[in-house]
Protein backbone atom coordinates (compact mmCIF):
# COMPACT_ATOMS: atom_id res chain seq x y z
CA UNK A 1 3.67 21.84 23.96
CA UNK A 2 2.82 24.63 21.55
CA UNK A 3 -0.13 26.08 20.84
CA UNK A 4 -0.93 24.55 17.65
CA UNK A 5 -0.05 20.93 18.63
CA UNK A 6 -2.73 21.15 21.92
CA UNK A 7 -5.51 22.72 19.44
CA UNK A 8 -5.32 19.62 17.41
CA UNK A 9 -4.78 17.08 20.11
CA UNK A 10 -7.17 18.45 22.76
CA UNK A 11 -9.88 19.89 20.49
CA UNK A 12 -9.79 17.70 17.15
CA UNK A 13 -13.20 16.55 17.24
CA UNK A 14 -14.72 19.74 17.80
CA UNK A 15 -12.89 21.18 14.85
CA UNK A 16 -13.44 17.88 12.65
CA UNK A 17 -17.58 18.94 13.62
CA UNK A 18 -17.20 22.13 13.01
CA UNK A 19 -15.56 21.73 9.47
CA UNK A 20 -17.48 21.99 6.11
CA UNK A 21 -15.93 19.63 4.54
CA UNK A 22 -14.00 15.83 5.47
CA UNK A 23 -11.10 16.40 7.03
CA UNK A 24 -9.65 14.87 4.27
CA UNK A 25 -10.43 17.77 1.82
CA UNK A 26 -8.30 19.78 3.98
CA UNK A 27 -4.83 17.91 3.53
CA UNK A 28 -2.23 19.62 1.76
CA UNK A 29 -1.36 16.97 -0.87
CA UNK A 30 -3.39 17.57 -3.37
CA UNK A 31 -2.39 21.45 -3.47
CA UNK A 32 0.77 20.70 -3.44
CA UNK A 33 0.92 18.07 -6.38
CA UNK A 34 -1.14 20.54 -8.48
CA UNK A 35 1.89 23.20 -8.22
CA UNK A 36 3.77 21.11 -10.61
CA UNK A 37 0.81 21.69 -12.92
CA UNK A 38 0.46 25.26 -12.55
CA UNK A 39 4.25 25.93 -13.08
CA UNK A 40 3.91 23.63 -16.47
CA UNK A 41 0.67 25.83 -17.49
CA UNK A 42 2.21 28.74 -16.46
CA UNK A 43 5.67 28.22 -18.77
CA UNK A 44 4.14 26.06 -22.02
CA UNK A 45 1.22 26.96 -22.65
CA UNK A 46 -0.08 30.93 -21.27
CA UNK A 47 0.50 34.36 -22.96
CA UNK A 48 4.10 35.73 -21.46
CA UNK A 49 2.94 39.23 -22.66
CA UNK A 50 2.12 40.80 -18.69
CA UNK A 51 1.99 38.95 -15.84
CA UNK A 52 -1.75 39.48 -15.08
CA UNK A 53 -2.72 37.85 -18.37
CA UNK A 54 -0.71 35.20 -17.26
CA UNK A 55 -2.42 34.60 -14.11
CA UNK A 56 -5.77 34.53 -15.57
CA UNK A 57 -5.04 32.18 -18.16
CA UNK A 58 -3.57 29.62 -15.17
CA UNK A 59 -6.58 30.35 -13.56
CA UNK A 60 -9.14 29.69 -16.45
CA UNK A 61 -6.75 26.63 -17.30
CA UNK A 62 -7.46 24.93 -13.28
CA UNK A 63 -11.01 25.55 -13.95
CA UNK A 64 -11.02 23.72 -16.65
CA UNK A 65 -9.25 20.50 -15.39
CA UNK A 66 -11.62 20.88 -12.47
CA UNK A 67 -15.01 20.29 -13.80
CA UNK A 68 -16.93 17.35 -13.63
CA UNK A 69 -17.79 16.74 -17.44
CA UNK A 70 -14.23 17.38 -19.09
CA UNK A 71 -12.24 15.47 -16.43
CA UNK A 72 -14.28 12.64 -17.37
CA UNK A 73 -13.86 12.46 -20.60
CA UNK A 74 -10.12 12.71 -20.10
CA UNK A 75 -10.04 9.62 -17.94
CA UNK A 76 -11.76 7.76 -20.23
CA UNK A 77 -9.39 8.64 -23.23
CA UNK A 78 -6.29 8.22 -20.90
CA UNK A 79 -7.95 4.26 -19.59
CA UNK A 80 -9.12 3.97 -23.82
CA UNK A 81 -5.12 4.06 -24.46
CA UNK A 82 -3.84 2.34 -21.91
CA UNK A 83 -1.33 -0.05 -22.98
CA UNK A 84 -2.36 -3.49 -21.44
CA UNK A 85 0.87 -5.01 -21.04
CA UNK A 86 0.47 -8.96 -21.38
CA UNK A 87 2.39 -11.41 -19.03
CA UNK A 88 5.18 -13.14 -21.71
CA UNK A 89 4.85 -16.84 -22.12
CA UNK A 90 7.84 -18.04 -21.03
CA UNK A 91 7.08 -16.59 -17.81
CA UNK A 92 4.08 -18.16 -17.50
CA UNK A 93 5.35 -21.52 -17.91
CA UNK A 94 7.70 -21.22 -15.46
CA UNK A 95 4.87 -20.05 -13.43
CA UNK A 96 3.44 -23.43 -14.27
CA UNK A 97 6.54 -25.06 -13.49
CA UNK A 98 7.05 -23.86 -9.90
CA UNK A 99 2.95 -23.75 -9.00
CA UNK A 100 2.18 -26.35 -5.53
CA UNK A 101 -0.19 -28.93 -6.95
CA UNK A 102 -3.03 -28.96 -5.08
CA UNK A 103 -3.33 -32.56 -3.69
CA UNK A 104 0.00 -32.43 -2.13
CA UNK A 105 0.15 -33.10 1.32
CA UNK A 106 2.50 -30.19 2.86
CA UNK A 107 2.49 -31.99 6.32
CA UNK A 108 3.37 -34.76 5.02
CA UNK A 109 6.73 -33.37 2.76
CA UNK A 110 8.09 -31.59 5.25
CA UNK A 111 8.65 -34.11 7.64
């Protein structure tokens, strides 16, 4: 068993005491899924002209999308135009059509 693998397994709760924050704060998930926004900042919309300038506008750019305030308001524009896509009718019917009524015995059909 390696090193690593016993840490976790034999001394998980002390660490999980230990920590900060919830263990779930520590996963790697979210870092990962915010490369693909960094990469996107990094080639559409920051200065190319060094690479330091670049760097610091990705950095202002995360700070941004990280507070509170503005990420709020951008989930409520984003839920403001989200398309509500309606159920057609002719599903519906068949719906309708294939629904169990309610005072039907199934003991007594499937005899």
């Amino acid at each position: 068993m390696s090193a690593t693998v016993h840490k976790i397994l034999v001394h998980s709760a002390q660490i999980m005491e230990a920590s900060l924050v919830p263990v779930g704060c520590l996963g790697e998930n979210a870092s990962e899924a915010r490369n693909k926004f960094y990469k996107k900042d990094r080639i559409a919309h920051e200065r190319k002209n060094s690479q330091s300038n670049n760097i610091v506008n990705v950095f202002n750019r995360a700070m941004d999308s990280f507070d509170p305030l503005l990420s709020s308001i951008c989930l409520n524009n984003r839920t403001k135009n989200k398309l509500i896509r309606r159920i057609p009718h002719e599903a519906t019917e068949l719906l309708e059509l294939l629904a169990v009524p309610d005072n039907l015995d199934v003991a007594s059909t499937s005899r």
